[in-house]
Protein backbone atom coordinates (compact mmCIF):
# COMPACT_ATOMS: atom_id res chain seq x y z
CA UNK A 1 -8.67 13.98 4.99
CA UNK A 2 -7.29 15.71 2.37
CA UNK A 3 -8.20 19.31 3.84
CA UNK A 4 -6.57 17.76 6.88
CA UNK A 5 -3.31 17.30 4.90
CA UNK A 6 -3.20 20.74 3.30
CA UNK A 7 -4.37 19.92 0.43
CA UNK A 8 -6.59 21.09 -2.47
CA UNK A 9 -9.89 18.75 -2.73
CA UNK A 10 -10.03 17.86 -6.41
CA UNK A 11 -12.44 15.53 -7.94
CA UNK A 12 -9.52 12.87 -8.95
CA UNK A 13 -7.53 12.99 -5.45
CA UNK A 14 -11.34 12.29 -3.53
CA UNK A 15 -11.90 9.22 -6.29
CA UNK A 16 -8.14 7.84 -6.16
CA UNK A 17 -8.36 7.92 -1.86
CA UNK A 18 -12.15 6.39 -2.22
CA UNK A 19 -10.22 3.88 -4.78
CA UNK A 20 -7.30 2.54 -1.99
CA UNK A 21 -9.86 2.63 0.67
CA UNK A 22 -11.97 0.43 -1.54
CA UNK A 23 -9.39 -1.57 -2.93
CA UNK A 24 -6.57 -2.30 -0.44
CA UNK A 25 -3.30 -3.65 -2.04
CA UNK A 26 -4.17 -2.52 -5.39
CA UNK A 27 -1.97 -1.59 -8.50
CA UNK A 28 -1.89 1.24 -10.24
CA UNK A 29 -4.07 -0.37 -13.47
CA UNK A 30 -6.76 -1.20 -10.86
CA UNK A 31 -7.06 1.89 -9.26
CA UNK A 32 -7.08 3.45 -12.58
CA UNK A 33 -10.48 1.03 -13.78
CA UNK A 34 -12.15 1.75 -10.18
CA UNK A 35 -11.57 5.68 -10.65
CA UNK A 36 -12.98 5.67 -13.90
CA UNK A 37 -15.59 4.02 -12.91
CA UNK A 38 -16.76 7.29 -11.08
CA UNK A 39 -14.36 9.75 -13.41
CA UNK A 40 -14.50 7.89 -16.79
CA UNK A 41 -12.79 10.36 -18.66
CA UNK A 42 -9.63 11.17 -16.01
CA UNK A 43 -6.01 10.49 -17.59
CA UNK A 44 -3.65 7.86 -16.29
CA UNK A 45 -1.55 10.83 -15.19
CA UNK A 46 -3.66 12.81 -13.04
CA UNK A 47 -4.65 9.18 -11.35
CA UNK A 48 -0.21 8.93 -11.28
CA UNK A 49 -0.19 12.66 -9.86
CA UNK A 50 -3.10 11.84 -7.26
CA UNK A 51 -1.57 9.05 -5.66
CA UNK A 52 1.97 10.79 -5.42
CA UNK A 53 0.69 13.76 -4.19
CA UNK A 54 -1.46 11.39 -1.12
CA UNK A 55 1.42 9.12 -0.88
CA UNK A 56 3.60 12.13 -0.06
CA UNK A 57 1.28 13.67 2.25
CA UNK A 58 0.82 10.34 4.12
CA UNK A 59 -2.90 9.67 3.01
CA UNK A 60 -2.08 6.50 1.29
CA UNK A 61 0.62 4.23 1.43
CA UNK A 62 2.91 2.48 -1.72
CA UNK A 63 4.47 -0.61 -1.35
CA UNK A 64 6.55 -2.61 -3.40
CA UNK A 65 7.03 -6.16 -2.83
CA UNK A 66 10.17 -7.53 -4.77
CA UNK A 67 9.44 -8.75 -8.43
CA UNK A 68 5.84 -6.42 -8.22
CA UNK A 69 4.74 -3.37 -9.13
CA UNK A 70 3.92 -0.74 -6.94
CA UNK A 71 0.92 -1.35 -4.74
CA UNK A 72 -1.13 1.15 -2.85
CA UNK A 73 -3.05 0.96 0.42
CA UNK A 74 -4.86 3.43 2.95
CA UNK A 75 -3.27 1.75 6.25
CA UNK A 76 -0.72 4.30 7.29
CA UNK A 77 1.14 5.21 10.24
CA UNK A 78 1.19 2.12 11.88
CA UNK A 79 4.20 0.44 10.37
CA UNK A 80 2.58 -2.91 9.69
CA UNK A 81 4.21 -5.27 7.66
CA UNK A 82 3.12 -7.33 4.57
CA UNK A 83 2.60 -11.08 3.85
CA UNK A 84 2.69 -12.25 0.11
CA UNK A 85 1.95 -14.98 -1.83
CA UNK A 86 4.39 -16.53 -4.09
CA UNK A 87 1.72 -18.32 -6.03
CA UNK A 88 -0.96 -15.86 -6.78
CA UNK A 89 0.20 -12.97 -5.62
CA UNK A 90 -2.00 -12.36 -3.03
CA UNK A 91 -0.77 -9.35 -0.58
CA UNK A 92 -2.53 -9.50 2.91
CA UNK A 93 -1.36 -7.13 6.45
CA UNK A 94 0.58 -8.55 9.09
CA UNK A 95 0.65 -6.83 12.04
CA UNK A 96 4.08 -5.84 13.59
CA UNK A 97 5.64 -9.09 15.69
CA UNK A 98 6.89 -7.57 18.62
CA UNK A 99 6.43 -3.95 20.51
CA UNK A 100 6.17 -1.22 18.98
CA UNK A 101 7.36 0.69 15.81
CA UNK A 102 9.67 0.44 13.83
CA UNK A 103 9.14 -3.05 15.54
CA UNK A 104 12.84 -4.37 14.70
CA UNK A 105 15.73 -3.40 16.67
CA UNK A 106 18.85 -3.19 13.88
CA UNK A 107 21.68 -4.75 15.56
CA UNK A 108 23.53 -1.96 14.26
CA UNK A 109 22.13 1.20 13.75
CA UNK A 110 25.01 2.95 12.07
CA UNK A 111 23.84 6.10 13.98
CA UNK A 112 20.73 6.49 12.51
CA UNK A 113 17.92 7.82 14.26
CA UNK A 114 15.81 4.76 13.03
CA UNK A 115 11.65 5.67 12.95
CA UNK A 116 10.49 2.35 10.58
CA UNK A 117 11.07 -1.13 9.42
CA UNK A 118 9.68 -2.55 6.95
CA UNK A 119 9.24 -6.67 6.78
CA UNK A 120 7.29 -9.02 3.84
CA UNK A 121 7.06 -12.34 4.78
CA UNK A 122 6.93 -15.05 2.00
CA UNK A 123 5.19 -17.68 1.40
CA UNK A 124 1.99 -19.70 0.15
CA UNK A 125 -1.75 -18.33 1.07
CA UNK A 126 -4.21 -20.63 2.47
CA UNK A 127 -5.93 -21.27 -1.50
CA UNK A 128 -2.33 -22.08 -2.95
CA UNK A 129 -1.02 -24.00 -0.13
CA UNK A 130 -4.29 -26.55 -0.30
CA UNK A 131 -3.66 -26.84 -4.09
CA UNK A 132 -0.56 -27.55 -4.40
CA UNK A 133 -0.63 -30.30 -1.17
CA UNK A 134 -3.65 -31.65 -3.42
């Protein structure tokens, strides 16, 4: 993947990508602990610098749910969407409603040429939503 994305294989790029894969959703503090699990002595920045650098080249994915840190997945270019918990935090995929992307058609596009949307649906997952009808 990385060669595929022009790209220089480096032991802390294949670790952070093996990290998303393994770890879908995850902050940057947990892909940190699962990296250094296999690379216990690599710095918080070259983990930061990794997952620009695949972000950028479209390996990986960063999301950012409002009132959350940045999160990090290895679904790309299929313009899903995101469903989130307002109790635990819990961030799951939700494929795209209707059609195909950007799956929303703006009822005014101001002229832009418009290639994605991007959607989080709120609300309760199926573990808060039983506790708190308890």
């Amino acid at each position: 993947m990385l060669r595929g994305a022009a790209l220089r294989v480096t032991r802390p790029r294949l670790a952070v990508l093996e990290a998303v894969h393994a770890h879908p959703h995850a902050d940057t503090d947990s892909i940190i602990g699962a990296v250094r699990g296999d690379l216990p002595t690599v710095s918080h920045q070259a983990v930061y610098d990794s997952l620009r650098t695949l972000t950028e080249a479209g390996l990986v994915r960063r999301i950012q749910p409002a009132g959350f840190v940045a999160r990090y997945e290895s679904r790309v270019g299929d313009n899903h969407h995101h469903v989130v918990c307002r109790s635990c935090g819990v961030i799951a995929d939700a494929d795209c409603a209707v059609g195909a992307a950007p799956c929303l058609t703006a009822s005014d596009d101001r002229g832009f040429t418009i290639d994605e949307a991007e959607v989080v649906y709120w609300g309760l997952c199926p573990d808060c939503s039983t506790t708190e009808s308890s």
